[in-house]
Every structure is written in C-alpha cells, then in structure tokens.
N, C-alpha and C. Protein backbone atom coordinates (compact mmCIF):
# COMPACT_ATOMS: atom_id res chain seq x y z
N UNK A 1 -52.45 -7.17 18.73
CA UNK A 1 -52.50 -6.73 20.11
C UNK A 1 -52.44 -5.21 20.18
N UNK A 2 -53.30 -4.48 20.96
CA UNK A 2 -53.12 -3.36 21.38
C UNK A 2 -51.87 -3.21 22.32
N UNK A 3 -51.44 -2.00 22.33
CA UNK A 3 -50.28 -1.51 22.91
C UNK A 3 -50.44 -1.25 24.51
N UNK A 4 -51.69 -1.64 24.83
CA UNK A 4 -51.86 -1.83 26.14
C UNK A 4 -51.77 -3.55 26.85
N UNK A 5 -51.95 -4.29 25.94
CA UNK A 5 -51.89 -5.60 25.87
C UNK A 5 -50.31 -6.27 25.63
N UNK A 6 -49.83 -5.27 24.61
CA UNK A 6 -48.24 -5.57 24.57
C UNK A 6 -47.41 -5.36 25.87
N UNK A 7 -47.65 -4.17 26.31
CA UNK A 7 -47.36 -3.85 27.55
C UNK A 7 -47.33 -4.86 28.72
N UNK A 8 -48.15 -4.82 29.46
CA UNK A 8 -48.92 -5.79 29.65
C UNK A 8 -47.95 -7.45 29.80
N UNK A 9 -48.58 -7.72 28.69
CA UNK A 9 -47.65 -8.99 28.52
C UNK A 9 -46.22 -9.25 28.85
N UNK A 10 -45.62 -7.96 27.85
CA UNK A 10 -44.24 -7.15 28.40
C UNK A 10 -43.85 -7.32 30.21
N UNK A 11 -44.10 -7.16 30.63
CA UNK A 11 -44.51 -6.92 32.09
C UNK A 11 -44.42 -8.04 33.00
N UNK A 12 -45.61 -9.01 32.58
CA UNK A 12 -45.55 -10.33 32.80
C UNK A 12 -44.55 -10.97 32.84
N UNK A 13 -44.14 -11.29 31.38
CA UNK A 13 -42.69 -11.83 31.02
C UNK A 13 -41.62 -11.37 31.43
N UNK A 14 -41.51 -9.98 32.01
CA UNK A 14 -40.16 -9.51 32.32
C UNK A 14 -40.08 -9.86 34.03
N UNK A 15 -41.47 -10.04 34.74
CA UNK A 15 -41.46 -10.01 35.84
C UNK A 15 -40.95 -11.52 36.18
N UNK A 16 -40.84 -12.64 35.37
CA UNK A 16 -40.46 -13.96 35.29
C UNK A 16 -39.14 -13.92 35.17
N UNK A 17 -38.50 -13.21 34.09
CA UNK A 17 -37.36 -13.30 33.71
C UNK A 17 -37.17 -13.92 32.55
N UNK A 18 -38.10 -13.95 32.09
CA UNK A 18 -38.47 -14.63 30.18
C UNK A 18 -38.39 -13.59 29.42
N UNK A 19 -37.65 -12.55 29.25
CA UNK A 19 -36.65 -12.06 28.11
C UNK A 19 -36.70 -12.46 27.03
N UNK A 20 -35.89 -13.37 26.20
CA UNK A 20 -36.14 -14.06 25.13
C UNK A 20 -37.54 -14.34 24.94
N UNK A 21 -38.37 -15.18 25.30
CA UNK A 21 -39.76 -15.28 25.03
C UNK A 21 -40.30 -13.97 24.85
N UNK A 22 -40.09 -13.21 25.53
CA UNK A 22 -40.55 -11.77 25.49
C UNK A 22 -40.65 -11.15 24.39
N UNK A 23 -39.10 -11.44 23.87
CA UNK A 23 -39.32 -10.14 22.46
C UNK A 23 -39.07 -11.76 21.15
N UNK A 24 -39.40 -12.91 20.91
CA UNK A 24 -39.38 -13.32 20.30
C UNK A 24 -41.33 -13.23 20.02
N UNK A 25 -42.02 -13.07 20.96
CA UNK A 25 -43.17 -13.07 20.79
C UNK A 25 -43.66 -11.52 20.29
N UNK A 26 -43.09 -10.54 21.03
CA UNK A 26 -44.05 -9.41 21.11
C UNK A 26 -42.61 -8.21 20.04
N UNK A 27 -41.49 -8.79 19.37
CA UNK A 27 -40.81 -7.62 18.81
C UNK A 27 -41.26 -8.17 17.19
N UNK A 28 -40.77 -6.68 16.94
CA UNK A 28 -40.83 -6.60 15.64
C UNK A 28 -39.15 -8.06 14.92
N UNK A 29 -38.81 -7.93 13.83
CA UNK A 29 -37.57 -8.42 13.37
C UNK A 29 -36.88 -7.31 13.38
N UNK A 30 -37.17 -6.68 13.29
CA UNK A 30 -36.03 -4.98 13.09
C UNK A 30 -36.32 -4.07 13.91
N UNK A 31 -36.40 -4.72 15.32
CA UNK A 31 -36.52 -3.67 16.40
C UNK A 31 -35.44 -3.28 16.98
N UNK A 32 -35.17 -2.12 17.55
CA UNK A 32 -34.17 -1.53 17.64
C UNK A 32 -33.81 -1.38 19.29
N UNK A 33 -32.86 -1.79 19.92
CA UNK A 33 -32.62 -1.55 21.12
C UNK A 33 -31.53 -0.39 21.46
N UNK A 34 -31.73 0.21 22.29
CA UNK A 34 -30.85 1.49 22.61
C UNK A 34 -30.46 1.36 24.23
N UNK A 35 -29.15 1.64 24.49
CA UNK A 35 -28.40 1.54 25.79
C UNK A 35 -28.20 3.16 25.84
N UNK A 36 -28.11 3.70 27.27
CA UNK A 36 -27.55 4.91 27.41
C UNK A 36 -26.15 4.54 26.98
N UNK A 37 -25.47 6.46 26.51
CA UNK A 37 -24.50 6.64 26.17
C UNK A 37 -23.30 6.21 27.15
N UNK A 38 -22.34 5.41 26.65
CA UNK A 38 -20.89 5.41 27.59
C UNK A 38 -21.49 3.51 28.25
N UNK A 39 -22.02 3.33 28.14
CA UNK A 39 -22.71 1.82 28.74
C UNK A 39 -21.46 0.63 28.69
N UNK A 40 -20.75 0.25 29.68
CA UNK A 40 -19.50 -0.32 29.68
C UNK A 40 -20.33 -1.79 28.97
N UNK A 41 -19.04 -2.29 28.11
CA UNK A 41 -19.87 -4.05 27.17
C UNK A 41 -20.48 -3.72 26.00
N UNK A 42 -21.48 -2.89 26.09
CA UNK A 42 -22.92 -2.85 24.93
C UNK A 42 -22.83 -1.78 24.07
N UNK A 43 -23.15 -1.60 22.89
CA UNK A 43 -22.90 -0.97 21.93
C UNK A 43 -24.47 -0.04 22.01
N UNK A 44 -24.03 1.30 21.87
CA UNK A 44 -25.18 2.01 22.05
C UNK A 44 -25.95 1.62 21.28
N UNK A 45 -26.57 1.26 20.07
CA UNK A 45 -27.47 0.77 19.24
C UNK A 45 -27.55 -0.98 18.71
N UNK A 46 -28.29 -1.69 18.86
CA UNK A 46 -28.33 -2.77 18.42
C UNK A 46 -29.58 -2.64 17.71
N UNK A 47 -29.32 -3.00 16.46
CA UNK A 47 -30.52 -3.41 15.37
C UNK A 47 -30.78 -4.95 14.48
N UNK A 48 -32.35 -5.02 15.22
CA UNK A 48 -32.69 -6.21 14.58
C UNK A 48 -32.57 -7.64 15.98
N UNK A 49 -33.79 -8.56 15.87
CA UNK A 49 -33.79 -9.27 16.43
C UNK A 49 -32.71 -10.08 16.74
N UNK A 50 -32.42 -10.82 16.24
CA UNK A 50 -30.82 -11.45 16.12
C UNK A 50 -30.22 -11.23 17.05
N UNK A 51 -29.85 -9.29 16.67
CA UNK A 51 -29.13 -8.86 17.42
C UNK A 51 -29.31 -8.57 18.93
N UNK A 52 -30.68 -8.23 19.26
CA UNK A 52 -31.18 -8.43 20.54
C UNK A 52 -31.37 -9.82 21.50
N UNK A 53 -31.07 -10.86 20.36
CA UNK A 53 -31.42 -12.16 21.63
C UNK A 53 -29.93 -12.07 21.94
N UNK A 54 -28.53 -12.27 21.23
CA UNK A 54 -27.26 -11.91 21.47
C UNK A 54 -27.08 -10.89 22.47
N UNK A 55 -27.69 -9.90 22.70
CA UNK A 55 -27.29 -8.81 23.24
C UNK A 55 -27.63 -9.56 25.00
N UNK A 56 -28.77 -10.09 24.71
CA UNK A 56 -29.56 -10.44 25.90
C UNK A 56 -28.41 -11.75 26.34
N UNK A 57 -27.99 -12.40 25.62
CA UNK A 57 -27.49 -13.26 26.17
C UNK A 57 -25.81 -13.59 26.95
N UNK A 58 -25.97 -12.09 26.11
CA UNK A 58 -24.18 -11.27 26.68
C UNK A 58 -24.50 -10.87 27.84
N UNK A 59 -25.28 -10.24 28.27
CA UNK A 59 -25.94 -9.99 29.81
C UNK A 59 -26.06 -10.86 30.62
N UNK A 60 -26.96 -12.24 30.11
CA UNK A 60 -26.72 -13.24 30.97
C UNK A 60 -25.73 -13.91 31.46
N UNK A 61 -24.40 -13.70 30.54
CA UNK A 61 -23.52 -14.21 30.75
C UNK A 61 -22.75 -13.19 31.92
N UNK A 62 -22.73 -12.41 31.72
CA UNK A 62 -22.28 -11.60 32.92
C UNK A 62 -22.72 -11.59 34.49
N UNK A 63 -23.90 -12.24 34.55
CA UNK A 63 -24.48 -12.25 35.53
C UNK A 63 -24.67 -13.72 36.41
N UNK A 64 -24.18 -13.40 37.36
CA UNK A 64 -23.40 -14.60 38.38
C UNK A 64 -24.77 -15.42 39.27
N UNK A 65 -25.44 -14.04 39.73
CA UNK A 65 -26.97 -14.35 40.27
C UNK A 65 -27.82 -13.27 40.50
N UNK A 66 -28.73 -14.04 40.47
CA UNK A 66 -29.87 -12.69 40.22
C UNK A 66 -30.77 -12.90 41.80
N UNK A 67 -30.63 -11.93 42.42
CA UNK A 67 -31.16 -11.81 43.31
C UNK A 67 -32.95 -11.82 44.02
N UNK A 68 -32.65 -10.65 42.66
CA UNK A 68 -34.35 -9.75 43.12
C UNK A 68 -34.45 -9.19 41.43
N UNK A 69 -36.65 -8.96 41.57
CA UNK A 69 -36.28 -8.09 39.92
C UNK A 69 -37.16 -7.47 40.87
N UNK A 70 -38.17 -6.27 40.16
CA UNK A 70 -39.04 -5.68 39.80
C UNK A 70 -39.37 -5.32 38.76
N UNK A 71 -40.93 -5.15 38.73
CA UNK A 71 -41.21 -4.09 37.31
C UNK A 71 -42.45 -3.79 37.49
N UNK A 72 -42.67 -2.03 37.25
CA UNK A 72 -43.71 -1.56 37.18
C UNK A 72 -44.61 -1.58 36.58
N UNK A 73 -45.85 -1.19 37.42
CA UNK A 73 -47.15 -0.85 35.99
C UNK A 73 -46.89 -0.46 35.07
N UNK A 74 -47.01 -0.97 33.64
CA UNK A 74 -46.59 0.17 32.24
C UNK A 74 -47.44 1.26 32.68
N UNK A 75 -47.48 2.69 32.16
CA UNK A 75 -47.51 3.29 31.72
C UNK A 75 -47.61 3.44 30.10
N UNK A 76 -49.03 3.68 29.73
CA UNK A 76 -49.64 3.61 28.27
C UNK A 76 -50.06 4.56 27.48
N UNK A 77 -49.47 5.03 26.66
CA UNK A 77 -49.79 5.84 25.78
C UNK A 77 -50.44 5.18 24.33
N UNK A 78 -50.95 6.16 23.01
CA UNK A 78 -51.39 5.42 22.07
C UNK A 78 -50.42 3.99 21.05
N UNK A 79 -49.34 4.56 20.85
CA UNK A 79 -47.82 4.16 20.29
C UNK A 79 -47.16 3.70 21.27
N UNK A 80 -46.97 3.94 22.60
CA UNK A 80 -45.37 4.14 23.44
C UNK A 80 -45.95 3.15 24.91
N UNK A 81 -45.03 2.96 25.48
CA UNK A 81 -45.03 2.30 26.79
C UNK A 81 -43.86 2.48 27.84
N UNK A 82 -44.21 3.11 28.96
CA UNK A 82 -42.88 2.75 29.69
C UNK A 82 -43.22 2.19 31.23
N UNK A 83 -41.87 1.70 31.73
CA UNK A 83 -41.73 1.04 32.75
C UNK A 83 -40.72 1.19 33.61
N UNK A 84 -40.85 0.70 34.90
CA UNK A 84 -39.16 0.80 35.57
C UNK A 84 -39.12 -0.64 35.60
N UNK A 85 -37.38 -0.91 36.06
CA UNK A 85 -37.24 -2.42 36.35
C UNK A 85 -36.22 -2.24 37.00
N UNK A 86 -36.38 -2.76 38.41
CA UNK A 86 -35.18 -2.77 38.91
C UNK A 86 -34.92 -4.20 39.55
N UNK A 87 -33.26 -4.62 39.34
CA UNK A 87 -32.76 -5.60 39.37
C UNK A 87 -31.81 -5.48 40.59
N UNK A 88 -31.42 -7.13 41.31
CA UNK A 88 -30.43 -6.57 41.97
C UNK A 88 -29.58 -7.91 41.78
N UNK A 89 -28.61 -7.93 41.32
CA UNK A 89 -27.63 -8.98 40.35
C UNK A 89 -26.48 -9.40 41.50
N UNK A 90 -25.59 -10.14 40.86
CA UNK A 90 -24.07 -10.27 41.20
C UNK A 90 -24.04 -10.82 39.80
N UNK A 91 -23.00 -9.63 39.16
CA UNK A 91 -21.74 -9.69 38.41
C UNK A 91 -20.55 -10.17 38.81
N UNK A 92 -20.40 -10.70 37.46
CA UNK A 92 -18.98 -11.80 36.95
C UNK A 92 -18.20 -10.72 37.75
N UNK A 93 -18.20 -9.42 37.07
CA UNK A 93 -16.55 -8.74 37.07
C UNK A 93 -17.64 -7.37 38.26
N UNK A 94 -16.99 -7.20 39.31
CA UNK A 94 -18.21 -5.81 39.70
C UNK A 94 -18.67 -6.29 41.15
N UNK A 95 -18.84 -7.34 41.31
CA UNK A 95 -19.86 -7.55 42.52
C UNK A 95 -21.24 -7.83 42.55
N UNK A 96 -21.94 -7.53 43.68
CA UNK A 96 -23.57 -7.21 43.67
C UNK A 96 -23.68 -5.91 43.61
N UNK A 97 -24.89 -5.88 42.52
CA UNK A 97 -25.20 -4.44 42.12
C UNK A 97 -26.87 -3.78 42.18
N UNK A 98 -27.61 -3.47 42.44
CA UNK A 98 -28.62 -3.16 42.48
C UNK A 98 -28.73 -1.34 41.17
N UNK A 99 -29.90 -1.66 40.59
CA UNK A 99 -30.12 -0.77 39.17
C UNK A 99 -31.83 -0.73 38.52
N UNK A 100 -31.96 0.24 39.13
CA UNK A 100 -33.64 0.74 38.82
C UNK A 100 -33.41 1.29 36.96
N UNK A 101 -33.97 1.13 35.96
CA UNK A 101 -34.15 1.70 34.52
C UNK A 101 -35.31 1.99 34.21
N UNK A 102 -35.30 3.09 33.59
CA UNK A 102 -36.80 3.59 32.67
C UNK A 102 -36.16 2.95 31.78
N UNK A 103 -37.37 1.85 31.18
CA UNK A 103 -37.21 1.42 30.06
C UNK A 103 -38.77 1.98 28.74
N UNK A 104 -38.64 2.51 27.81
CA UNK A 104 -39.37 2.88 27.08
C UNK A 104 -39.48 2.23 25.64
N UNK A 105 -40.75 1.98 25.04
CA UNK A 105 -41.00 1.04 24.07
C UNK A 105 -41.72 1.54 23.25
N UNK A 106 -41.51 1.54 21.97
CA UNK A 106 -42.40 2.15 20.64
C UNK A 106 -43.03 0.88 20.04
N UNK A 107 -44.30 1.05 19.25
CA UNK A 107 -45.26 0.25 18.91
C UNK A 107 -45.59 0.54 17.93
N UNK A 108 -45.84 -0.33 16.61
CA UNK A 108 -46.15 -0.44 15.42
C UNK A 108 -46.47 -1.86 14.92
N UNK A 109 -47.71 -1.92 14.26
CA UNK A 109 -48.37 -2.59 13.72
C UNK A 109 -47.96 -3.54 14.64
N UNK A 110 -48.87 -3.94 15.93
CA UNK A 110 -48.66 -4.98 17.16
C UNK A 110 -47.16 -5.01 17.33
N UNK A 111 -46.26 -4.80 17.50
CA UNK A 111 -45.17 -5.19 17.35
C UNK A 111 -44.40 -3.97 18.00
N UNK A 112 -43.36 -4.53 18.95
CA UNK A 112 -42.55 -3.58 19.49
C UNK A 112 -40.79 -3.39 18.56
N UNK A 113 -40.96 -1.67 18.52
CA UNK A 113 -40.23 -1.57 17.28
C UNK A 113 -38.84 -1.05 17.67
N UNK A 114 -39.03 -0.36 19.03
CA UNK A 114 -37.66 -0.39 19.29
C UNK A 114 -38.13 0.18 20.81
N UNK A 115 -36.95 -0.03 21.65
CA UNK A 115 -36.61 0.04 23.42
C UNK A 115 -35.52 1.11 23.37
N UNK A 116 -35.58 1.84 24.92
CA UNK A 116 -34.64 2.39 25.30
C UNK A 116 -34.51 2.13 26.43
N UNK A 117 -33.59 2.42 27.19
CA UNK A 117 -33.17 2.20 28.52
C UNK A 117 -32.70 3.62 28.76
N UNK A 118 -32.73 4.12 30.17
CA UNK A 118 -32.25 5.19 31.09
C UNK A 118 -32.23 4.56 32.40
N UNK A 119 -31.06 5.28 32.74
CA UNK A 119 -30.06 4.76 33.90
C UNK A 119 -30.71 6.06 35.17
C-alpha cells in the first residue's frame, strides 16, 4: 500500500472506532507509539505491537462512553501522514471530556512504523 492508501484506510477505521483492526492490519510489529510528555496513565513511549493493542485497551477501559469522534482528511506526504481526531468521551475517573489531537504517522515498507500524538 502506498502511504496515501494507508492513510486513508487509517481514517476509515478510526472514523468507526476499529482501532485494533486498524493497526493489526496497517502497523508494522515494532511500531512505535508516542504520547505527549507528562500524559497522566501512559508511558511516553510504547514499543512494538503487543504493546500497542494493550495500550489501546487501557484506554478503553477508562472510557465509560463515547459520545462523538471525528477525524480529518489525512494530510500526505511521501513517508508521513497526519490527522486530527477529536473525541468527546466520559471517563471512569474525570467526567465528560472533549480532546481534538494531531496525530502523526511514519511509513515504511507499507507499514506504519510509528505514531505520535499532540495535545
């Protein structure tokens, strides 16, 4: 897949809320996820698939109901992809919360190799 097609797909799936399907299809095994610094729960770096369906599923667990999503057109470069996504939740511990993210994605050999998030 081209990195416009990963995207793309990316997009699709996130606009469902198929996460897991998401990066079991379109990540690398040793893709790397990154949280901004200070991120209450999540460990600024998680490496490796494994570690990302866990990560994903620590989230779900926190989350009481999901309201609303969004997500933007990617934005495509040759390698890179980004997007916004904004969610508007009720948390376990917190309340209802509403949270727009640049999320940004690197690409190698079809395969997404690692994410970041900005708050």
């Amino acid at each position: 897949m081209t990195t416009e097609e990963i995207a793309n797909r990316l997009a699709e799936l996130c606009i469902k809320g198929d996460f897991e399907s998401a990066q079991k299809e379109l990540y690398a095994d040793d893709a790397v996820s990154i949280e901004p610094h200070g991120t209450p729960d999540f460990e600024h770096e998680t490496k490796g698939l494994d570690a990302i369906f866990e990560k994903g599923r620590k989230w779900q667990s926190m989350v009481t109901e999901a309201h609303g999503m969004t997500v933007s057109k990617p934005l495509v470069s040759d390698k890179s992809f980004a997007l916004t996504m904004f969610m508007d939740v009720t948390m376990a511990q917190g309340g209802r919360m509403q949270m727009t993210e640049l999320c940004v994605y690197n690409v190698k050999d079809g395969k997404i190799i690692s994410e970041q998030f900005f708050m």
